[in-house]
N, C-alpha and C. Protein backbone atom coordinates (compact mmCIF):
# COMPACT_ATOMS: atom_id res chain seq x y z
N UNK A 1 5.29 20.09 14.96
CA UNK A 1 5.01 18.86 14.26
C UNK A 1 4.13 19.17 13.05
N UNK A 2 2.66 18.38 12.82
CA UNK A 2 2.07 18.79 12.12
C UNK A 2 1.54 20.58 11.68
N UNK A 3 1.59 20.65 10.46
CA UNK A 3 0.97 21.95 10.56
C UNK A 3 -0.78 22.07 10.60
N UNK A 4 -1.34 21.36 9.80
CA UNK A 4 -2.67 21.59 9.16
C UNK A 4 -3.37 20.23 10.58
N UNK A 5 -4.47 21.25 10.70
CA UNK A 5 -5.41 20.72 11.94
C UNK A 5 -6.47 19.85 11.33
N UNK A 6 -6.83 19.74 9.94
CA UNK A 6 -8.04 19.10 9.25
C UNK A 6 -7.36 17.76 8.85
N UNK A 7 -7.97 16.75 8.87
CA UNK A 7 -8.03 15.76 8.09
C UNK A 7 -7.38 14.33 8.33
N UNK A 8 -6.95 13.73 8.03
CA UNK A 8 -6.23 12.46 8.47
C UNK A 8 -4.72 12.97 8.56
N UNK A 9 -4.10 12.28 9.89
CA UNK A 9 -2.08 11.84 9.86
C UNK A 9 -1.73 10.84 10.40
N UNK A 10 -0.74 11.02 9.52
CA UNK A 10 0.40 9.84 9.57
C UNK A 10 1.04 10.29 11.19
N UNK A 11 1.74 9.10 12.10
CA UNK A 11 2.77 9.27 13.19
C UNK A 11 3.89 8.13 12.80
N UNK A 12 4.80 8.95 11.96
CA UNK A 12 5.78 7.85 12.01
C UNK A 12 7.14 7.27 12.91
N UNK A 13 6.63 6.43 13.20
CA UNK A 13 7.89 5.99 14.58
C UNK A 13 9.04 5.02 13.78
N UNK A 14 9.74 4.88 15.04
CA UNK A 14 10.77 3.76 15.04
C UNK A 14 10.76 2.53 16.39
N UNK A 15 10.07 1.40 16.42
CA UNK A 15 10.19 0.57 17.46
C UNK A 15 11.03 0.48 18.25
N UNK A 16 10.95 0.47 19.76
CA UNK A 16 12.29 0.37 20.47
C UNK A 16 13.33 -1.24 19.86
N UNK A 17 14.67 -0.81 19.66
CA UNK A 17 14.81 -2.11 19.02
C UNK A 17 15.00 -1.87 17.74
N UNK A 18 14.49 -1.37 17.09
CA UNK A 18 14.42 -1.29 15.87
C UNK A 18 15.10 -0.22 15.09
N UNK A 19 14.88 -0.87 13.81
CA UNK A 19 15.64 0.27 12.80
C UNK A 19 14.49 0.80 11.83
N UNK A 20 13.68 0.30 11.39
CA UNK A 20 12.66 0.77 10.28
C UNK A 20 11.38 1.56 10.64
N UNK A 21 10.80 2.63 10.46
CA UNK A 21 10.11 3.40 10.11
C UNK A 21 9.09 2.66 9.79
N UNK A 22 8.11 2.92 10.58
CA UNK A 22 6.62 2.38 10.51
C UNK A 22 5.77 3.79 11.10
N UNK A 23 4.62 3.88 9.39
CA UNK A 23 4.11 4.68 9.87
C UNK A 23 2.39 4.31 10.25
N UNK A 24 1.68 4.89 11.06
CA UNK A 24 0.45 4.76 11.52
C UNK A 24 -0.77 5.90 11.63
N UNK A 25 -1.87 5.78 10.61
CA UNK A 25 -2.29 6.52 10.10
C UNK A 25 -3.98 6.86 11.65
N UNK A 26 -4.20 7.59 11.44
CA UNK A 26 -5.32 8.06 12.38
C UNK A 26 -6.05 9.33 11.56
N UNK A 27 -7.72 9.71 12.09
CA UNK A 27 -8.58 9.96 11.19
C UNK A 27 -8.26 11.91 11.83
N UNK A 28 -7.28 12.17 13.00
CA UNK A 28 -7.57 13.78 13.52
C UNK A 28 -5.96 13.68 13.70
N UNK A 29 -6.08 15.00 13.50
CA UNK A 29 -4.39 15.59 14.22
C UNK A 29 -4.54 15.45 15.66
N UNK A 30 -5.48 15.89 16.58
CA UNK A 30 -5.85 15.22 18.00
C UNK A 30 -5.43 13.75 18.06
N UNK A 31 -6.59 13.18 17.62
CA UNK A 31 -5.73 11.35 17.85
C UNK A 31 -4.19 11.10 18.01
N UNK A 32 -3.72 11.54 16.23
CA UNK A 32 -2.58 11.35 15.91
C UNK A 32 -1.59 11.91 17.20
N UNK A 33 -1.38 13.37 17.96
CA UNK A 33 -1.14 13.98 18.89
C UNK A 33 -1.23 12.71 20.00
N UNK A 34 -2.56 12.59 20.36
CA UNK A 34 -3.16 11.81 21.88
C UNK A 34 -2.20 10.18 21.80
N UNK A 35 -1.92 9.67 20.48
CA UNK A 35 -1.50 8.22 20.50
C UNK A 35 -0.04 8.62 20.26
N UNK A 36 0.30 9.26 19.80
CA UNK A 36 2.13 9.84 19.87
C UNK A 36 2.36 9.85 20.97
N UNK A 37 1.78 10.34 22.34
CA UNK A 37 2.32 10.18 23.35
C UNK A 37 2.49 9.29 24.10
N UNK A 38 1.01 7.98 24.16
CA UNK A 38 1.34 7.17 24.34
C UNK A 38 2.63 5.90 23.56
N UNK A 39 2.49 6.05 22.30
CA UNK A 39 3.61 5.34 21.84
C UNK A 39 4.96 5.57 22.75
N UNK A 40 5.11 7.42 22.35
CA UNK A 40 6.33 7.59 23.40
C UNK A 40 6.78 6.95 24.86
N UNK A 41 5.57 6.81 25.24
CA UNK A 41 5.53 6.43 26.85
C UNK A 41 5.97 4.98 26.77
N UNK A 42 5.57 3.94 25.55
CA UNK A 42 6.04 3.32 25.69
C UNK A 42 7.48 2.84 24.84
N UNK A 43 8.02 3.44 25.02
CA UNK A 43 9.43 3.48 24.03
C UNK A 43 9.47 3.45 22.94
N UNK A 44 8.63 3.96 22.07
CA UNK A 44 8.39 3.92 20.77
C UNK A 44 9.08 5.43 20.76
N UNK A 45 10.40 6.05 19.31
CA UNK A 45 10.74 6.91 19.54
C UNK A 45 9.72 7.96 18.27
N UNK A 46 9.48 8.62 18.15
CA UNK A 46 8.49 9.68 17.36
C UNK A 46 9.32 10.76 16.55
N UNK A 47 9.09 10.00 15.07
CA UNK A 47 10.01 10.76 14.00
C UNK A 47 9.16 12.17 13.76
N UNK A 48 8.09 11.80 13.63
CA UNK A 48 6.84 12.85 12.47
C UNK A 48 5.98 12.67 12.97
N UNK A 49 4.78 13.97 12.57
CA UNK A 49 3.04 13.47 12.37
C UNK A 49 2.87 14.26 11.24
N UNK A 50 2.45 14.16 9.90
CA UNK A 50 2.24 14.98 9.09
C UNK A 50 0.98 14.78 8.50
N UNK A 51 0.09 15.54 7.65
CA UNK A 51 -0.92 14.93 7.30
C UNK A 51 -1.10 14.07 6.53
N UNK A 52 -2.01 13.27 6.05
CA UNK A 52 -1.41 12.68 4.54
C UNK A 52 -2.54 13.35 3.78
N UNK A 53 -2.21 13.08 1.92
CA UNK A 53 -2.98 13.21 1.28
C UNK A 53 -3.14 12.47 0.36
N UNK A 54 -5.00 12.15 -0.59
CA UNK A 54 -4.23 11.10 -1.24
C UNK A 54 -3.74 11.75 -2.93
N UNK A 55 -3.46 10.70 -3.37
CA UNK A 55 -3.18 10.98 -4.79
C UNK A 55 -4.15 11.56 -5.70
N UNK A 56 -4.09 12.80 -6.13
CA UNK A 56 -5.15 13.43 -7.17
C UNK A 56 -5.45 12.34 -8.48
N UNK A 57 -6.62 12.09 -8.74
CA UNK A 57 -6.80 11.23 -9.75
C UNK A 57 -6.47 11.62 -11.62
N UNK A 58 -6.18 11.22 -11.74
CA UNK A 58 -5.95 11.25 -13.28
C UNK A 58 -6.95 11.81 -14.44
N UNK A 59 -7.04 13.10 -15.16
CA UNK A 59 -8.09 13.20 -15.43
C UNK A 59 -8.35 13.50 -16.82
């Protein structure tokens, strides 16, 4: 899944039911990991966890 262990990720799912991609951001790759499984558990299916980053500012 994720590569990089630092910083904030994204877990992007698909609702049971559903068709659209919703993603849900958390502050550790742990979290992100620890709540992917529960989503799974509850039928939520698990596309990704990647990190995010934000946009470099303009300078």
């Amino acid at each position: 899944m994720a590569q990089q262990v630092f910083g904030k990720h994204m877990v992007w799912t698909v609702a049971p039911g559903g068709t659209a991609e919703v993603g849900l951001g958390y502050s550790s790759l742990a979290e992100a990991q620890a709540e992917a499984v529960k989503l799974g558990e509850r039928g939520y299916k698990i596309l990704r966890i990647v990190p995010t980053a934000l946009p470099k500012p303009n300078s």
